[in-house]
N, C-alpha and C. Protein backbone atom coordinates (compact mmCIF):
# COMPACT_ATOMS: atom_id res chain seq x y z
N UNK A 1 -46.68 -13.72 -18.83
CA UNK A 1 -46.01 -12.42 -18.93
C UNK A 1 -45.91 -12.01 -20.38
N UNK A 2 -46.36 -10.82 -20.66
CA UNK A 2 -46.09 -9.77 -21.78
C UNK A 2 -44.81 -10.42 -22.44
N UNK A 3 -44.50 -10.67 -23.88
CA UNK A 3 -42.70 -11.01 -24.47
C UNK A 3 -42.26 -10.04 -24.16
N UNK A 4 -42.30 -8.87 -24.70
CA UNK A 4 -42.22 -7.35 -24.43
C UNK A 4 -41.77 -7.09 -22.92
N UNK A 5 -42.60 -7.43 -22.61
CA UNK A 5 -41.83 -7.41 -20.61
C UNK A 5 -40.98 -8.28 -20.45
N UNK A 6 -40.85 -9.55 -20.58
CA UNK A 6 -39.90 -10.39 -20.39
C UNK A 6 -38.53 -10.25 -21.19
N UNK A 7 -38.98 -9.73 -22.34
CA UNK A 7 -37.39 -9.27 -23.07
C UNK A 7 -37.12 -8.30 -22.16
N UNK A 8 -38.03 -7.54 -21.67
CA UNK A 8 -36.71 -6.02 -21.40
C UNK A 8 -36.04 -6.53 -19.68
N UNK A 9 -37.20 -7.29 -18.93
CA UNK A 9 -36.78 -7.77 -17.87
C UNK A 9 -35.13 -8.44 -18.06
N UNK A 10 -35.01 -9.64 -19.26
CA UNK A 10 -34.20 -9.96 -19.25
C UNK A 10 -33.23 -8.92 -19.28
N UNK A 11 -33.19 -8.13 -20.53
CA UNK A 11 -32.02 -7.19 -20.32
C UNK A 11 -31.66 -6.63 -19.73
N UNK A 12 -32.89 -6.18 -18.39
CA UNK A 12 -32.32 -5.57 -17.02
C UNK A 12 -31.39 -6.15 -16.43
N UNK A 13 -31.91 -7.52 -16.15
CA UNK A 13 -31.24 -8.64 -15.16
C UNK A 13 -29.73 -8.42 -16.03
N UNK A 14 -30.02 -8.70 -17.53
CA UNK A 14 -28.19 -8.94 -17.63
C UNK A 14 -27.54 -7.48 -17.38
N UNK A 15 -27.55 -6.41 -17.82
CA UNK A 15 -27.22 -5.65 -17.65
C UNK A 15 -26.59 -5.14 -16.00
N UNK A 16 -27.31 -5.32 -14.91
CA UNK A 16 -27.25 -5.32 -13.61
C UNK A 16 -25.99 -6.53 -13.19
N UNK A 17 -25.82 -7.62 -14.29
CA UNK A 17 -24.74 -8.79 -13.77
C UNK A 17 -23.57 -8.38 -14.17
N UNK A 18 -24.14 -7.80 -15.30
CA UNK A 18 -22.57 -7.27 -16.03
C UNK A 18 -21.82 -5.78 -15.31
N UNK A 19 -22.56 -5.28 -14.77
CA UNK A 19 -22.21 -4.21 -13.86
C UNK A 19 -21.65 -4.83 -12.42
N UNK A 20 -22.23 -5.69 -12.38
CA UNK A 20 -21.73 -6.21 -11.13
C UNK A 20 -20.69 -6.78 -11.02
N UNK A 21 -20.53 -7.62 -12.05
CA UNK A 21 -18.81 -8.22 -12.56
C UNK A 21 -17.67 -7.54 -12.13
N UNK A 22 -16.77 -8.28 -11.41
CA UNK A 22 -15.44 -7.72 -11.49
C UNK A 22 -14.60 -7.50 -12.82
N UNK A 23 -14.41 -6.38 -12.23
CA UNK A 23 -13.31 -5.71 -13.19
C UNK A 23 -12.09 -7.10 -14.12
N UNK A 24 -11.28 -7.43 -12.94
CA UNK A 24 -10.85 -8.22 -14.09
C UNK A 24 -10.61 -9.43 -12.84
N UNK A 25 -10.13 -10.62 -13.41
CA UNK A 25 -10.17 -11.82 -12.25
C UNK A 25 -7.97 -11.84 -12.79
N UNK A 26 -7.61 -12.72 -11.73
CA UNK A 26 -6.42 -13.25 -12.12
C UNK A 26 -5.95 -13.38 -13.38
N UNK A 27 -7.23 -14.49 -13.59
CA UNK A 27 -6.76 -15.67 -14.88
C UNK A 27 -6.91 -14.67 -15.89
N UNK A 28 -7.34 -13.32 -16.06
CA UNK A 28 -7.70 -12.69 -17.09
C UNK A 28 -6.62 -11.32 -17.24
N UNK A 29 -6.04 -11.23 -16.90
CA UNK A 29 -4.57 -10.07 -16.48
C UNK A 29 -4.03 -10.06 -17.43
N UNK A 30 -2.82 -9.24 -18.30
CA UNK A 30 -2.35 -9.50 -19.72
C UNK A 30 -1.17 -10.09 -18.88
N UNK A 31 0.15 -10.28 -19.84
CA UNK A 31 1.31 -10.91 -19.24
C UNK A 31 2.04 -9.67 -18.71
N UNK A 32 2.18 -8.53 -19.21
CA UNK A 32 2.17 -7.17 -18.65
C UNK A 32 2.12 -6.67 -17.36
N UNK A 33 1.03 -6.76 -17.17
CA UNK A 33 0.96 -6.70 -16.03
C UNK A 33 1.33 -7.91 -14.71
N UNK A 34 1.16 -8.85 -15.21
CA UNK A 34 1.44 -10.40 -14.25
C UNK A 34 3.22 -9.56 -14.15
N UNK A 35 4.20 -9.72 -15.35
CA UNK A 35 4.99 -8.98 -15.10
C UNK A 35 5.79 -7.88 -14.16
N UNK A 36 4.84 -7.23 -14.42
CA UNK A 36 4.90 -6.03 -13.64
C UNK A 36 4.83 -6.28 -12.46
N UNK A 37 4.10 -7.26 -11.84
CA UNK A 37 3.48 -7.82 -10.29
C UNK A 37 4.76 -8.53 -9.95
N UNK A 38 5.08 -9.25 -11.08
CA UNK A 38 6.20 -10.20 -10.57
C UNK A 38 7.83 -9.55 -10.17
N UNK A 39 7.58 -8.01 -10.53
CA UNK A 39 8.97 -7.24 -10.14
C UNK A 39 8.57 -6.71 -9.17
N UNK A 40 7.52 -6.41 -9.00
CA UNK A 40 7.06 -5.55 -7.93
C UNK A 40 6.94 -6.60 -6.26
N UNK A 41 6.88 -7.60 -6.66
CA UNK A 41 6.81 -8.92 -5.60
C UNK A 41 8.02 -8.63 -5.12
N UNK A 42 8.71 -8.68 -6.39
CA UNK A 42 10.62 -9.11 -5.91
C UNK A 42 11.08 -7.98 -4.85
N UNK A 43 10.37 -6.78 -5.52
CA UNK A 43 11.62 -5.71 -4.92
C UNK A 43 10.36 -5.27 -3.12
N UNK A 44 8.94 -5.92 -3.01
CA UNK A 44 8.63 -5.81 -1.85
C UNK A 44 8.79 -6.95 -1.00
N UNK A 45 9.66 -8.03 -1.82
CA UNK A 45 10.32 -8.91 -0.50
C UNK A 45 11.89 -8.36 -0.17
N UNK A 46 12.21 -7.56 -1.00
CA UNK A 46 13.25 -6.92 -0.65
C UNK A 46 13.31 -6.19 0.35
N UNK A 47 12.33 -5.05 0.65
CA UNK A 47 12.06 -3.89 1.27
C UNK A 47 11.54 -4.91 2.87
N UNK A 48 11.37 -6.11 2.69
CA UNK A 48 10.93 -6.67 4.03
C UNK A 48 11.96 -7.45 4.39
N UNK A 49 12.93 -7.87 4.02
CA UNK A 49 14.38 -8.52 4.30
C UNK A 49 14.73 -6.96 4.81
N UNK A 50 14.68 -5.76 4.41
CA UNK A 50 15.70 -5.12 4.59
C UNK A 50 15.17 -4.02 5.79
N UNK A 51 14.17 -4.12 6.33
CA UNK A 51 13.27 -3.60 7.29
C UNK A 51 14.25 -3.45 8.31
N UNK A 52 13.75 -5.08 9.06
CA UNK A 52 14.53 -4.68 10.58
C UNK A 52 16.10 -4.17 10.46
N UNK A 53 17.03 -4.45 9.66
CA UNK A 53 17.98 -3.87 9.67
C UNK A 53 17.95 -2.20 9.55
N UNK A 54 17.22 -1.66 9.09
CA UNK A 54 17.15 -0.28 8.76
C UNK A 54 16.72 -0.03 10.29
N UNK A 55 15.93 -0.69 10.78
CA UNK A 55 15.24 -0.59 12.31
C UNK A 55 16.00 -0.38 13.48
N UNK A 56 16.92 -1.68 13.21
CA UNK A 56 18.11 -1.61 14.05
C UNK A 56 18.97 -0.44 13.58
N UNK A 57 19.62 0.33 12.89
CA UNK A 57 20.60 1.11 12.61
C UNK A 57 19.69 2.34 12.87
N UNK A 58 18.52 2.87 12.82
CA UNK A 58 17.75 4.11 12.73
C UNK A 58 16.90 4.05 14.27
N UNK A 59 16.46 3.27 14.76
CA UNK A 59 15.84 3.43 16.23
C UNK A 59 16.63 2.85 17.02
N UNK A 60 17.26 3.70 18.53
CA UNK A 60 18.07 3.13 19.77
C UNK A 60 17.02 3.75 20.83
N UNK A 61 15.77 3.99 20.76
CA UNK A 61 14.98 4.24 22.14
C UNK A 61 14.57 3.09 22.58
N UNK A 62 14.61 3.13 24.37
CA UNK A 62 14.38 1.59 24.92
C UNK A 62 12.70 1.08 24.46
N UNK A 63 12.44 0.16 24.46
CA UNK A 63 10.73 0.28 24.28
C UNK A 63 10.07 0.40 22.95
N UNK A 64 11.21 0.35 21.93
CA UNK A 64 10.43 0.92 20.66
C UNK A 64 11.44 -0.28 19.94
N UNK A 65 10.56 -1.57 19.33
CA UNK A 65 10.89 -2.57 18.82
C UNK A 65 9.75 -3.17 17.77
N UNK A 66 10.60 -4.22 16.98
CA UNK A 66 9.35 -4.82 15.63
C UNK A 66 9.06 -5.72 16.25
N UNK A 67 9.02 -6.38 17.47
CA UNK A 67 8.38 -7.03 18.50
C UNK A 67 7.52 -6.99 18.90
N UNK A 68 6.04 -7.08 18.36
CA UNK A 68 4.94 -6.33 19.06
C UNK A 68 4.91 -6.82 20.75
N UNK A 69 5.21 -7.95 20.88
CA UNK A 69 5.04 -8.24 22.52
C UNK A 69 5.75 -7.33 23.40
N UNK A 70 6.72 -6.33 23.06
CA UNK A 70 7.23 -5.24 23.72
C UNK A 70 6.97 -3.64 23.67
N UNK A 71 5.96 -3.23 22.90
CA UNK A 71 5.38 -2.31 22.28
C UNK A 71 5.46 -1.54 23.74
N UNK A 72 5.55 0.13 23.46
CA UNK A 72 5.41 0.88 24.69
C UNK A 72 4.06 1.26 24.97
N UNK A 73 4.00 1.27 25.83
CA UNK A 73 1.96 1.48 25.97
C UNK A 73 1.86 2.76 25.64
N UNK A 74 2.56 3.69 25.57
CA UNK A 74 2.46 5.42 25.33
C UNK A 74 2.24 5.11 24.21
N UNK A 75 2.88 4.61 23.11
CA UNK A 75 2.55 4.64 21.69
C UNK A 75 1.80 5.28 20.89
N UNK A 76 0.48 4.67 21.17
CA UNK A 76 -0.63 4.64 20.54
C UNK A 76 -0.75 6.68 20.79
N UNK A 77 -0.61 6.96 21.82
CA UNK A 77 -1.47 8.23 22.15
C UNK A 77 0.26 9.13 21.37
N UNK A 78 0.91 8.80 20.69
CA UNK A 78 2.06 9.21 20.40
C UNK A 78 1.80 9.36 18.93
N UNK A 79 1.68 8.09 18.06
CA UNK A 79 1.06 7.82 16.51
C UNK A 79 -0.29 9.03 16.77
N UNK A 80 -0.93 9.32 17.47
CA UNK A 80 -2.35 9.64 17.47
C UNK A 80 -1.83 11.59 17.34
N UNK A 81 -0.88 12.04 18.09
CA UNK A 81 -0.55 13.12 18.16
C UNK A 81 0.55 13.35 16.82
N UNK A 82 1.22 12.61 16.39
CA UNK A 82 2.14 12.32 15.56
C UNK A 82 1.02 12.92 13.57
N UNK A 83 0.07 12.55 14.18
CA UNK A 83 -0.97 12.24 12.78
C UNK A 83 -0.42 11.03 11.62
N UNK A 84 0.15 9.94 12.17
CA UNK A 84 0.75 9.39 10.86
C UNK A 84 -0.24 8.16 10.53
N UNK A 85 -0.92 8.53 9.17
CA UNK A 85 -2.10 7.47 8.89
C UNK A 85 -1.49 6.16 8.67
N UNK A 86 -2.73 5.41 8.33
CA UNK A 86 -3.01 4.26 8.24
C UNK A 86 -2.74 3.83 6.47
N UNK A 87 -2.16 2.76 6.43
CA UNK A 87 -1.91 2.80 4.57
C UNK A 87 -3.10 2.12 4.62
N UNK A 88 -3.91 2.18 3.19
CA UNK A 88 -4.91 1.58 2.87
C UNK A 88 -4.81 0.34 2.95
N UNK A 89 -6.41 -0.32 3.27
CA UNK A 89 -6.38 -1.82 2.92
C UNK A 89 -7.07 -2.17 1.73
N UNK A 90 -6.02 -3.20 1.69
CA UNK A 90 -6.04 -3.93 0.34
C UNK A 90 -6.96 -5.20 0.62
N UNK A 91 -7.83 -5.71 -0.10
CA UNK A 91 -8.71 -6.95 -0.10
C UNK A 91 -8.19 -7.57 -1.48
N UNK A 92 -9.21 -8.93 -1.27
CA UNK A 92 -8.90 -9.74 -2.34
C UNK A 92 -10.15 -8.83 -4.09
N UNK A 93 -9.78 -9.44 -5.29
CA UNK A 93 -10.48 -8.91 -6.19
C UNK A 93 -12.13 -9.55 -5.69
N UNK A 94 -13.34 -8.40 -6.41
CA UNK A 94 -14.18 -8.74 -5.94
C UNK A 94 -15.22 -7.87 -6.87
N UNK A 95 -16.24 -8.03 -6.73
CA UNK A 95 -17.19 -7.01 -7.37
C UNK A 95 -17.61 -5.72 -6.36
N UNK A 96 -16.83 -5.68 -4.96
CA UNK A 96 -16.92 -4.99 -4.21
C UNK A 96 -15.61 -4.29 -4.44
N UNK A 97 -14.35 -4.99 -4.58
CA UNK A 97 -12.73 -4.23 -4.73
C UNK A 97 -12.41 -4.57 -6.02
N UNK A 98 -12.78 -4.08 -6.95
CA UNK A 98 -12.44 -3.63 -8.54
C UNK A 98 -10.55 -3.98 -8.82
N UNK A 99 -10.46 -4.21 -9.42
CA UNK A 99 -8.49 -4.38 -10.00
C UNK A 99 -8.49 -2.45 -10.15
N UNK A 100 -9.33 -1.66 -10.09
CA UNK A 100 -8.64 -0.33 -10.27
C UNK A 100 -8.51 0.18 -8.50
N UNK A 101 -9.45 -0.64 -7.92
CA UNK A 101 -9.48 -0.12 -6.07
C UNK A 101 -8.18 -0.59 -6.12
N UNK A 102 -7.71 -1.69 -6.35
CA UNK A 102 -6.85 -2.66 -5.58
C UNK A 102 -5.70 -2.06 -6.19
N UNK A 103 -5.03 -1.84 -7.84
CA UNK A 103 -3.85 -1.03 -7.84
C UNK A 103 -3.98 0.44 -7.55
N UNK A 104 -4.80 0.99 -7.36
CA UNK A 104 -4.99 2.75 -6.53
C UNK A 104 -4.66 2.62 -5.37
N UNK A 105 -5.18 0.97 -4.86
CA UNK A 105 -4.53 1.57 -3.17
C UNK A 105 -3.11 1.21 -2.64
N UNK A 106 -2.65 -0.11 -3.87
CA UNK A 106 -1.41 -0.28 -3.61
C UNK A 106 -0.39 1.19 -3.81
N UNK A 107 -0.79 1.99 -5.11
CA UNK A 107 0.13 3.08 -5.39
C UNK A 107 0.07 4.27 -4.71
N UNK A 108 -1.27 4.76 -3.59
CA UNK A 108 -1.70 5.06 -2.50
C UNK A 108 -0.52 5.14 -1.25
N UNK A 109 -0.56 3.45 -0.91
CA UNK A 109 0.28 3.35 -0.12
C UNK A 109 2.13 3.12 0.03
N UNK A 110 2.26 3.09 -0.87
CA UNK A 110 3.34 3.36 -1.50
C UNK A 110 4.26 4.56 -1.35
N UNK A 111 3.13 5.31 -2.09
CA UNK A 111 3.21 7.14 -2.34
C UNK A 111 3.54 7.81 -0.42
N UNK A 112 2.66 7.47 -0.12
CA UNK A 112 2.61 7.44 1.59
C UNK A 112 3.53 7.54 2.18
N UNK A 113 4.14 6.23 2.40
CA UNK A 113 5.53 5.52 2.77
C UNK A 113 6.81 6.67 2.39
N UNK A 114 6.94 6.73 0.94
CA UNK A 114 7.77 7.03 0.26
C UNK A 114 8.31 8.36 0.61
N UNK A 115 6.46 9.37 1.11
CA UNK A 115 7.01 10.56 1.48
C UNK A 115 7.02 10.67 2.84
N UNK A 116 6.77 9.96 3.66
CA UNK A 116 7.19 9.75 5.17
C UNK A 116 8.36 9.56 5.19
N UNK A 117 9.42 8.46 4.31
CA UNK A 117 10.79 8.55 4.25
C UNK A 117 10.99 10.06 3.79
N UNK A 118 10.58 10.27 2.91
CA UNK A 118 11.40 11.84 2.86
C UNK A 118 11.09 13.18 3.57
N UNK A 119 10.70 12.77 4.41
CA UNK A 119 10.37 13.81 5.41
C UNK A 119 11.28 13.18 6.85
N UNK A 120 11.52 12.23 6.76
CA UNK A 120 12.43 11.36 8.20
C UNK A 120 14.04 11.63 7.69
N UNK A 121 14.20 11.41 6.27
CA UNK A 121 15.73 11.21 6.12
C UNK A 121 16.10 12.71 5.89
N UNK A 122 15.54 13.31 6.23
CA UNK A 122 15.84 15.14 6.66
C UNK A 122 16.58 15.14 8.18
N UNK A 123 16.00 13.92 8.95
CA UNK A 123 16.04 14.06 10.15
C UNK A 123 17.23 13.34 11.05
N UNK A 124 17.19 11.94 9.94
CA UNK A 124 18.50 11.16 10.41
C UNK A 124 18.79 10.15 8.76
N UNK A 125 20.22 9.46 9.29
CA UNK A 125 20.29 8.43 7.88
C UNK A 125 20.08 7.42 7.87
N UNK A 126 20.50 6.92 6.78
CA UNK A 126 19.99 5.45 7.04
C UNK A 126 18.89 4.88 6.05
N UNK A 127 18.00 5.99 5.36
CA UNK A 127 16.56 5.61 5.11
C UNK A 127 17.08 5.91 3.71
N UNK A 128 17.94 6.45 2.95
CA UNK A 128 17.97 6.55 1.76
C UNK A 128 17.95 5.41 0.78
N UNK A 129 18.49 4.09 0.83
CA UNK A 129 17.80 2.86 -0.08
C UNK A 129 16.42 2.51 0.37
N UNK A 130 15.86 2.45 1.37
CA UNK A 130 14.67 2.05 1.59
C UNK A 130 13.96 3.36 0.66
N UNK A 131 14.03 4.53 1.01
CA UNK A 131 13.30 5.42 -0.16
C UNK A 131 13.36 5.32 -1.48
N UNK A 132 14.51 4.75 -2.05
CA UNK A 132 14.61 4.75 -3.59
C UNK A 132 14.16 2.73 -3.83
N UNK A 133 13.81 2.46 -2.87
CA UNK A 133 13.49 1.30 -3.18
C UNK A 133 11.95 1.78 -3.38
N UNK A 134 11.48 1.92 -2.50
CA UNK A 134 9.94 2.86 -2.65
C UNK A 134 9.54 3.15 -3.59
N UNK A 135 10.55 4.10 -4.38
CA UNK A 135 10.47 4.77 -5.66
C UNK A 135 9.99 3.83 -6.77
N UNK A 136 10.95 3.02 -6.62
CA UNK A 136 10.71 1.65 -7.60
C UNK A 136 9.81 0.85 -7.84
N UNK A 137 9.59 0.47 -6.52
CA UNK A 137 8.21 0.02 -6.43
C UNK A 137 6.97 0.81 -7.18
N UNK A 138 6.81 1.98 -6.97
CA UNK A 138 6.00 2.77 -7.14
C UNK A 138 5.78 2.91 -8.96
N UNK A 139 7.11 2.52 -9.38
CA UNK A 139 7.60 2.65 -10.78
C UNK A 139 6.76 1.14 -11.54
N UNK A 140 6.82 0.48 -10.84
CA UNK A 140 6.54 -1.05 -11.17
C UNK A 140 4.82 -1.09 -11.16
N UNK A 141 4.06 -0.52 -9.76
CA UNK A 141 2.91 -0.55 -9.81
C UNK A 141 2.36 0.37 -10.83
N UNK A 142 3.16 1.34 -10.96
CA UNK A 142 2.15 2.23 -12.32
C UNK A 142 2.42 1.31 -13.75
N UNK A 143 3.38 0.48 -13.68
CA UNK A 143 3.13 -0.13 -14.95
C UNK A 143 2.41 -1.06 -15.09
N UNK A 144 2.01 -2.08 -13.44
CA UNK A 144 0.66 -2.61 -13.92
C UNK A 144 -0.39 -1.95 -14.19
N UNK A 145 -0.48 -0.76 -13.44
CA UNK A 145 -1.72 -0.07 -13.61
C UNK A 145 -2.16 0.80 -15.33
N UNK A 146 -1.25 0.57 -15.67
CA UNK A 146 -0.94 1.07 -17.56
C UNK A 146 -1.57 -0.34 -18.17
N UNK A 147 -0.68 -1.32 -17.68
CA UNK A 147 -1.12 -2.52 -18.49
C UNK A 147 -2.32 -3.33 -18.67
N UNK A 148 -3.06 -2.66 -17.04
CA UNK A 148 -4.43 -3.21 -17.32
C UNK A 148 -5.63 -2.08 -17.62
N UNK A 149 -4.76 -0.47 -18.36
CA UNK A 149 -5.78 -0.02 -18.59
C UNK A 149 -6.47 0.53 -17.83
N UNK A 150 -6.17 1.12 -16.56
CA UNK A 150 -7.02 1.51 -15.23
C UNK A 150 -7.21 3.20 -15.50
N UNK A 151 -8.64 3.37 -14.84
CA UNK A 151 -8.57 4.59 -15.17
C UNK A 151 -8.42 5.22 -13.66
N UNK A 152 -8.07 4.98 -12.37
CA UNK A 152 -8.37 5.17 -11.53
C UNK A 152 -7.04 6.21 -11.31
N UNK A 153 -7.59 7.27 -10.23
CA UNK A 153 -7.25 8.53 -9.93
C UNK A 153 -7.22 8.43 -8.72
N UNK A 154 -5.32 8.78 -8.11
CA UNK A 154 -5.00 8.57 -6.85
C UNK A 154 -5.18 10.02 -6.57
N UNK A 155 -5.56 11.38 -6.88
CA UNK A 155 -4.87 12.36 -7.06
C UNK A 155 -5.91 12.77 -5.25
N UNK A 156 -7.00 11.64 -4.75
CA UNK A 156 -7.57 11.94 -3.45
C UNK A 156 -7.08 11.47 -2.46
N UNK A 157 -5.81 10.91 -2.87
CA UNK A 157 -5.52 9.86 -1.76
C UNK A 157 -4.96 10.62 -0.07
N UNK A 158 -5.11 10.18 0.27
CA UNK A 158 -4.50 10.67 2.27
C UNK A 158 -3.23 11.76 1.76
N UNK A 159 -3.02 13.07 2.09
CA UNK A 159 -1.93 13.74 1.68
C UNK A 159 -1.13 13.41 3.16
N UNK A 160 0.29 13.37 2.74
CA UNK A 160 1.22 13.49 3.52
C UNK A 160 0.92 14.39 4.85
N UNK A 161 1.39 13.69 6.03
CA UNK A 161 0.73 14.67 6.87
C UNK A 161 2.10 15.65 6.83
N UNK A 162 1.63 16.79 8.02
CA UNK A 162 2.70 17.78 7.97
C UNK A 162 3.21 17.05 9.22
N UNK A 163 4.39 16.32 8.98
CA UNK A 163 4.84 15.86 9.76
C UNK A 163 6.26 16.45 10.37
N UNK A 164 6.77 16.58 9.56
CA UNK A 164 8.43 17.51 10.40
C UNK A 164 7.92 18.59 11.15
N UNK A 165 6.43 18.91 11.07
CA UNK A 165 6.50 20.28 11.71
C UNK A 165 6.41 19.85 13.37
N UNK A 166 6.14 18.04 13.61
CA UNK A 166 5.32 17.54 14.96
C UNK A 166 6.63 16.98 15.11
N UNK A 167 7.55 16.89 14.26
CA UNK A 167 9.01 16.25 15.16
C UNK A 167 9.86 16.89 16.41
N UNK A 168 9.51 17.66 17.59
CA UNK A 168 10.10 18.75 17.68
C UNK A 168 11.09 18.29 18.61
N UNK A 169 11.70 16.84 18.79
CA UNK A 169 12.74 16.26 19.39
C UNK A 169 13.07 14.97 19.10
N UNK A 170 14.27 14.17 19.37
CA UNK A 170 14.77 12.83 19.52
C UNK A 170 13.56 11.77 19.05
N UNK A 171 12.84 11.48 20.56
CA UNK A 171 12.02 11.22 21.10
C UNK A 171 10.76 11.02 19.49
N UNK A 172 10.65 12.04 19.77
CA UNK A 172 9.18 12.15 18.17
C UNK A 172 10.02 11.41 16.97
N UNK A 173 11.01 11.99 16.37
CA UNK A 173 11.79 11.25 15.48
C UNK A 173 11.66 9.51 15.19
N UNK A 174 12.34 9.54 16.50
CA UNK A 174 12.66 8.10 16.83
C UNK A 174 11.21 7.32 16.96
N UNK A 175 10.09 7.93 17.54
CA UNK A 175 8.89 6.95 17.32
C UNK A 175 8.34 7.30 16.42
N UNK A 176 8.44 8.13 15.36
CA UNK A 176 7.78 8.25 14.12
C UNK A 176 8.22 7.04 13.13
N UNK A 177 9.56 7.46 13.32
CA UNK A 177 10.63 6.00 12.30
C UNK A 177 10.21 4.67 12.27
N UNK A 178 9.95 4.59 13.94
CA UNK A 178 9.41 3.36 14.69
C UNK A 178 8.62 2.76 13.62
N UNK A 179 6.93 3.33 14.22
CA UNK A 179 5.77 3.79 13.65
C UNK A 179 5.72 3.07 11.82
N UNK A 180 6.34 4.51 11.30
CA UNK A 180 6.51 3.69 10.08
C UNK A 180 7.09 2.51 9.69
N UNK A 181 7.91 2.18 9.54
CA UNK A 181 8.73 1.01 9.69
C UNK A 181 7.60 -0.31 9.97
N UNK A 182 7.21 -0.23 11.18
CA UNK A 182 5.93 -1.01 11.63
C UNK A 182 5.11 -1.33 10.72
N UNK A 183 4.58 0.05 10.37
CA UNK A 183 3.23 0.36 9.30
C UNK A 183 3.76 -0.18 8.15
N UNK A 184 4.92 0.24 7.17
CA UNK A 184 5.28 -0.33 6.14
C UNK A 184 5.32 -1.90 6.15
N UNK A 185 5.95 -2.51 7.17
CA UNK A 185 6.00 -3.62 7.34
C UNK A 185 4.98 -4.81 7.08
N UNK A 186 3.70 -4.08 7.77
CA UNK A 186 2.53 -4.65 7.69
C UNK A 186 2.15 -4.71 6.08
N UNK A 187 2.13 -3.51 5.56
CA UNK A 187 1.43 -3.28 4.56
C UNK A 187 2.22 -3.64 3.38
N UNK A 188 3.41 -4.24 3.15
CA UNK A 188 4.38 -5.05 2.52
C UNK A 188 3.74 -6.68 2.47
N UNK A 189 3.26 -7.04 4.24
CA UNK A 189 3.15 -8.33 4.14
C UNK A 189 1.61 -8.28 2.95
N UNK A 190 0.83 -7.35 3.11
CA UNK A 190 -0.30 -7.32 2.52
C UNK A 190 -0.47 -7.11 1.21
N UNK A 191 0.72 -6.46 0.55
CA UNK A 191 1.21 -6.58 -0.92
C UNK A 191 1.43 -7.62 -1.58
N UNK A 192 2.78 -8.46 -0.49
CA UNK A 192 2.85 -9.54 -0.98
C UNK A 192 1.46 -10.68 -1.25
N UNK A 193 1.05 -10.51 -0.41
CA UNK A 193 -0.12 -11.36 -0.69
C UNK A 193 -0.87 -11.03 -1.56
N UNK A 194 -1.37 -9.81 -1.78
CA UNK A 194 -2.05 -8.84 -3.33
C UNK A 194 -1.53 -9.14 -4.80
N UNK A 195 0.06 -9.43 -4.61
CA UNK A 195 0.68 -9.70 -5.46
C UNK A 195 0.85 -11.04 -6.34
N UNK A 196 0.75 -12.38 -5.00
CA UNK A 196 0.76 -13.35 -5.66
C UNK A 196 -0.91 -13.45 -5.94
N UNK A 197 -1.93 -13.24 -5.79
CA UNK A 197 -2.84 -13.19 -6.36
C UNK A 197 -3.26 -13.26 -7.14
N UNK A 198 -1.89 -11.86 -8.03
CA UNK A 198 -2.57 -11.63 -9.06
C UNK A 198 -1.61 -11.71 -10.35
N UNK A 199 -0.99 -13.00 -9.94
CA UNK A 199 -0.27 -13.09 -11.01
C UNK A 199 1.58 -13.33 -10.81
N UNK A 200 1.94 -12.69 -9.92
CA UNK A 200 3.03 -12.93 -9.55
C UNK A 200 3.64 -14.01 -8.60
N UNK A 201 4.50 -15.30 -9.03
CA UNK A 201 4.46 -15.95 -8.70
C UNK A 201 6.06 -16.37 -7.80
């Protein structure tokens, strides 16, 4: 082979690895951000200690429990008319899920949550610390996302649906609350795990 070809070959090949590289690994995070993860851990094991209680004091319809083995079979076609999305999923770091995918979708879902509570605690009480806990959270992930330098732009993320306009009784309320609650729940356990990942211990 040509040197001439084989040099530039090489530089293809590296060039193509270095693109391919993840963004950033664990071991490579500033303390900043590990930081930042490690408050943000705290206050989303908070928000999951403090779940079912909000559950219990905000939902009394029969059939609507954090039990999945009791789930109402209407549900599904209820969430589906309801429009209330899905929070993003979060994966492990990767050269496929970048550290800017992975804090965009945590602050994504967050943002989500946060304004589903404020569109519910219009409706009944109860939800006001779980929302300003939200807040916080939300406060914590933008400072990892400062600390590692991300340039990533939530500004596409899922908009709030128009949801008070589909509440038009008890009934809707009460399985929307459900619903979320559920959804947050999940997507808490999936933080936490995002979290110690990456630093927070």
């Amino acid at each position: 082979m040509d040197p001439r070809t084989a040099a530039l070959l090489h530089c293809f090949l590296f060039a193509v690895l270095v693109q391919s590289a993840p963004i950033s690994s664990p071991t490579d995070l500033t303390p900043a951000f590990k930081e930042a993860a490690k408050r943000a851990k705290t206050l989303v094991e908070k928000i999951l200690r403090d779940i079912p209680t909000v559950h219990r004091n905000t939902v009394n319809t029969e059939g609507l429990s954090l039990d999945p083995s009791s789930q109402n079979t209407n549900l599904h076609m209820m969430v589906t008319s309801l429009g209330i999305p899905a929070a993003p999923i979060l994966k492990p770091l990767s050269e496929h899920f970048t550290l800017d995918m992975y804090v965009s979708r945590m602050l994504v879902g967050s943002q989500l949550y946060q304004g589903l509570l404020g569109v519910l605690s219009d409706k009944l009480s109860g939800l006001n610390d779980l929302r300003a806990d939200l807040r916080d959270l939300l406060t914590h992930i933008t400072k990892m996302k400062e600390a590692a330098q991300l340039d990533g732009n939530v500004s596409d993320q899922n908009q709030i649906p128009d949801l008070a306009s589909r509440l038009h009784g008890n009934y809707e309320v009460q399985v929307a609350i459900h619903v979320m609650l559920t959804q947050l729940q999940s997507f808490c356990h999936d933080l936490i795990r995002s979290l110690r990942a990456a630093g927070a211990r």
